[in-house]
Protein backbone atom coordinates (compact mmCIF):
# COMPACT_ATOMS: atom_id res chain seq x y z
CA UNK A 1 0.00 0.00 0.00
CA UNK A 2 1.21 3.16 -1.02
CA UNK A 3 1.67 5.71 2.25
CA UNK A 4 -1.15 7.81 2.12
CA UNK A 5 0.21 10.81 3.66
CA UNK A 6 2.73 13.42 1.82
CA UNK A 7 6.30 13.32 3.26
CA UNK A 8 5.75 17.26 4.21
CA UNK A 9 2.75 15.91 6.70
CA UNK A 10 4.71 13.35 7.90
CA UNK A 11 7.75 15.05 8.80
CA UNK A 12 5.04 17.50 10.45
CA UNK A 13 3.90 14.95 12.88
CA UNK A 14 7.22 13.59 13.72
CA UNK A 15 8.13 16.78 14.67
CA UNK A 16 5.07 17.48 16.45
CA UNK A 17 5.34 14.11 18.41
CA UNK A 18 8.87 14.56 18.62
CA UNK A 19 8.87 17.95 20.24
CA UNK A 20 5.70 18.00 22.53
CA UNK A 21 4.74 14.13 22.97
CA UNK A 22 7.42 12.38 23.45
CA UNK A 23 6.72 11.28 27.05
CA UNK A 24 3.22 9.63 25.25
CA UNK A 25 6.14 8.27 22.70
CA UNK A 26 7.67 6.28 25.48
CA UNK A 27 4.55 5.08 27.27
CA UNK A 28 3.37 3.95 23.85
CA UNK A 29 6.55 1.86 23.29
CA UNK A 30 6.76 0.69 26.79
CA UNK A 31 2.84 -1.13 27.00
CA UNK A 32 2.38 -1.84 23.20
CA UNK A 33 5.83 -2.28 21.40
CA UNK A 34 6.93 -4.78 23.57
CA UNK A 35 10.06 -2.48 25.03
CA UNK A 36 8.94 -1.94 29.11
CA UNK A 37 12.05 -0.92 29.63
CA UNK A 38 12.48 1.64 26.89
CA UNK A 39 13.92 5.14 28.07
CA UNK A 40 13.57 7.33 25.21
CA UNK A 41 11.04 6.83 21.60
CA UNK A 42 11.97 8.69 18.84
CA UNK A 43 8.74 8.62 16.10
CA UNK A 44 10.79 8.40 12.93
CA UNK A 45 7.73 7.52 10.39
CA UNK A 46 3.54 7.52 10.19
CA UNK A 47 1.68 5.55 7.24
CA UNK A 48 -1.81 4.53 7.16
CA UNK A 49 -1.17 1.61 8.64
CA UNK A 50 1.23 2.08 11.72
CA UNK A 51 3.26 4.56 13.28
CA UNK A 52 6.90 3.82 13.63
CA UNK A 53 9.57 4.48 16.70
CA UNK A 54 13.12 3.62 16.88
CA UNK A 55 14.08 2.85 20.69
CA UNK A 56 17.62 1.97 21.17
CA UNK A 57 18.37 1.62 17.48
CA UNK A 58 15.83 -0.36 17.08
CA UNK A 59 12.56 -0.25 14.71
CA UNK A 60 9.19 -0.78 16.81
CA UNK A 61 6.19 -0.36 14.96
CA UNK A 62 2.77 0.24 16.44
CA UNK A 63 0.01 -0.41 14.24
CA UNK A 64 -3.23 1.59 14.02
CA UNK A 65 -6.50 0.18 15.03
CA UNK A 66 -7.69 0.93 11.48
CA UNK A 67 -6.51 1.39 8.36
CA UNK A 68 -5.55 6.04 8.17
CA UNK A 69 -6.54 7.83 4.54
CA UNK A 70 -6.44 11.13 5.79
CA UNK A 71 -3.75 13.36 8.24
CA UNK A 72 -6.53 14.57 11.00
CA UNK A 73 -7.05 10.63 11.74
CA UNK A 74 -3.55 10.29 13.00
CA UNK A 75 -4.22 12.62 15.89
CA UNK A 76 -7.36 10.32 16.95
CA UNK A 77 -5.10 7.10 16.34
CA UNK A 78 -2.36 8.57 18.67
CA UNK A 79 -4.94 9.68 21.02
CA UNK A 80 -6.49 6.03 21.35
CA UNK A 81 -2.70 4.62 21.78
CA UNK A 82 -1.92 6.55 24.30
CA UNK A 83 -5.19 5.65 26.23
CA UNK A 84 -4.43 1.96 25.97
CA UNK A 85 -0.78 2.65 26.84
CA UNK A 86 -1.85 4.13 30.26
CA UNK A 87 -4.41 1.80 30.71
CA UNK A 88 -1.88 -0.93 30.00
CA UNK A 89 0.14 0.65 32.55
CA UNK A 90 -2.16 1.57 35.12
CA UNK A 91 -0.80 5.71 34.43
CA UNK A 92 -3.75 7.82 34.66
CA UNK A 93 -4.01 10.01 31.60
CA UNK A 94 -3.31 13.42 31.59
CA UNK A 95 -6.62 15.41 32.78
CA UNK A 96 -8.48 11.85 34.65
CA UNK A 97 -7.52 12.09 38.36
């Protein structure tokens, strides 16, 4: 499958999660990339059917719960990782106390 976003929105939302979630990065990694002990994810790529981290050199992929088409569905897709993540890890997400 060809990647359905252009390489100027990707490299938008790998800076994006780069620069303001990459503590969500690292829980994501930690409960659903099989890397718990994981001290740093870098997102390095986005297609419609994952999103992709590198964590210690390594590639860990975490796929989406549906296939993406459009940009504005990644946000929603991250959004629902990062709920499982905490769930997954028993972290309360940010604005639930």
């Amino acid at each position: 499958m060809s990647n359905p976003f252009t390489d100027e929105a990707i490299a938008a939302i790998k800076r994006h999660m780069n620069d303001d979630h990459a503590d969500d990065a690292l829980l994501i990694v930690r409960a659903l990339g099989g890397r718990p002990a994981a001290t740093a994810a870098i997102t390095t790529n986005v297609d419609g059917e994952a999103i992709y981290f590198e964590v210690d050199g390594d590639e860990v992929r975490i796929p989406w719960s549906t296939t993406l088409s459009e940009r504005a569905q990644v946000r929603t897709e991250v959004v629902k990782l990062y709920e499982q993540a905490c769930s997954v890890l028993g972290v309360p997400t940010r604005g639930s106390h």
